[in-house]
Protein backbone atom coordinates (compact mmCIF):
# COMPACT_ATOMS: atom_id res chain seq x y z
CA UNK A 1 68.78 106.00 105.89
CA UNK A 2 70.13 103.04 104.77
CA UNK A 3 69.04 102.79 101.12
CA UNK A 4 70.64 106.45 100.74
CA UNK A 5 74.25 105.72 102.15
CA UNK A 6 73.98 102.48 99.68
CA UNK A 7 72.60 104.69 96.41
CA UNK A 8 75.62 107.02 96.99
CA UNK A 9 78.43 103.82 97.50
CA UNK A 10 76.67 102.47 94.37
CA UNK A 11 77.38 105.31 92.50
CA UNK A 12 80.68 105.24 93.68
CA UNK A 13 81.23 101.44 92.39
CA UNK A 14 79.38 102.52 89.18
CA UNK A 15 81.88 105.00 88.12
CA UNK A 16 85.01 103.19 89.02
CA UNK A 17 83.83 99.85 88.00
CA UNK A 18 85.79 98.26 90.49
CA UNK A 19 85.09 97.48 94.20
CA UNK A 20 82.40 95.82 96.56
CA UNK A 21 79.72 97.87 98.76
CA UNK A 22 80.14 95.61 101.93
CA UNK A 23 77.85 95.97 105.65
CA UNK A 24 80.03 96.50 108.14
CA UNK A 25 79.21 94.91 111.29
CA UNK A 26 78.33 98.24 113.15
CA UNK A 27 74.81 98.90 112.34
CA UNK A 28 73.81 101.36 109.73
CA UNK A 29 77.63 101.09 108.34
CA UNK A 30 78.24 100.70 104.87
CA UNK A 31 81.27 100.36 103.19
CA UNK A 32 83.12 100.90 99.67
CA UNK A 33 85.95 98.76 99.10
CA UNK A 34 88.23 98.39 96.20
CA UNK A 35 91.54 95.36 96.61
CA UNK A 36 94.30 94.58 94.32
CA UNK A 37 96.95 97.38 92.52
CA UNK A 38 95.25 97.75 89.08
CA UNK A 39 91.89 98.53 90.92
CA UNK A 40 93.22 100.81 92.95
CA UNK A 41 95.40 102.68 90.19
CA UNK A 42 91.77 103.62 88.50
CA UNK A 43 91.11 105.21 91.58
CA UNK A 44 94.26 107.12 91.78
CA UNK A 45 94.15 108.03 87.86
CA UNK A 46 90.40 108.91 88.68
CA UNK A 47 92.05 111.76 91.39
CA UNK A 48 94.83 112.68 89.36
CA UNK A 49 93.02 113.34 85.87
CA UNK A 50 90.22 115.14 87.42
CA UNK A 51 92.84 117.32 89.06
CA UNK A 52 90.83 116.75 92.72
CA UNK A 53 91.99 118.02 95.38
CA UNK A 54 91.73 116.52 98.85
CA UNK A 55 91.11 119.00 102.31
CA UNK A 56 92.48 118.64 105.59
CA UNK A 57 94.12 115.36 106.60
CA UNK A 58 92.56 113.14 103.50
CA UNK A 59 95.41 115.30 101.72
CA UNK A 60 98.28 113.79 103.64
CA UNK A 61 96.83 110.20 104.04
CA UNK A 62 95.93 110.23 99.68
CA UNK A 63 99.46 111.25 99.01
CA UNK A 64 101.16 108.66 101.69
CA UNK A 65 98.20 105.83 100.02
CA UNK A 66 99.57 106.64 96.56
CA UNK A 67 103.30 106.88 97.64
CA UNK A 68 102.86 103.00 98.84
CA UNK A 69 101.02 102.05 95.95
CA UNK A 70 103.74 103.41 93.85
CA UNK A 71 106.25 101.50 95.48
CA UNK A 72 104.44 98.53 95.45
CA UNK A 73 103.77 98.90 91.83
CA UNK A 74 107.73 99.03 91.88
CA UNK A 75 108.06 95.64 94.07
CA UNK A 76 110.01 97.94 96.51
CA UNK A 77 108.15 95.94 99.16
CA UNK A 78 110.08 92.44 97.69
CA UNK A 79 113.46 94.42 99.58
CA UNK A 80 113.11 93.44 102.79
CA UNK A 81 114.42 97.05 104.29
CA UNK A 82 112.04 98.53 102.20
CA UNK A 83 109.16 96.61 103.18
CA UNK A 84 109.25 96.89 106.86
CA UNK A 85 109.64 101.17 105.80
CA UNK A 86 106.17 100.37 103.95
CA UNK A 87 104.81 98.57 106.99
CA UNK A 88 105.33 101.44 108.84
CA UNK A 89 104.37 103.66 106.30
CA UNK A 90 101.16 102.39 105.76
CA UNK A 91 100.20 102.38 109.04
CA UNK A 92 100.15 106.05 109.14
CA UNK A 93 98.14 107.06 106.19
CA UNK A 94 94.78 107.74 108.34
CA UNK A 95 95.99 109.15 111.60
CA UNK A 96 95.03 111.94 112.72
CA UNK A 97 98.03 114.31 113.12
């Protein structure tokens, strides 16, 4: 039920200790969300030190997540060219091929 999918995102927020466990506003949807480039690099060093590996299309849409992070982390996006290739980029990391 509900309690259960929020135990498990609380675990989640527990280990990273970063992020927000939000409702979304289809019933019996919860959410884990984690904002802002430091936050999200503890995710992505989580991944990478623990050597996990992702299946099927979460492999592809990880790799194209960290590649934008990266470049933000870079202030590629600040190029104008560049940023409008990240637009586009982003928009692709969780479609389904």
């Amino acid at each position: 039920g509900n309690d259960t999918k929020e135990i498990v995102l609380e675990k989640l927020r527990a280990l990273f200790k970063v992020g927000g466990i939000y409702k979304h506003y289809h019933d019996n949807i919860w959410y884990y969300r984690v904002t802002g480039l430091s936050n999200t690099k503890i995710i992505i060093d989580y991944f990478e030190n623990n050597n996990f590996t992702f299946l099927t299309q979460k492999a592809t849409s990880y790799l194209l997540w960290k590649q934008i992070h990266n470049a933000i982390t870079t202030k590629e996006h600040l190029d104008p060219l560049k940023k409008l290739k990240l637009i586009s980029l982003s928009k692709t990391v969780n479609q389904k091929s």
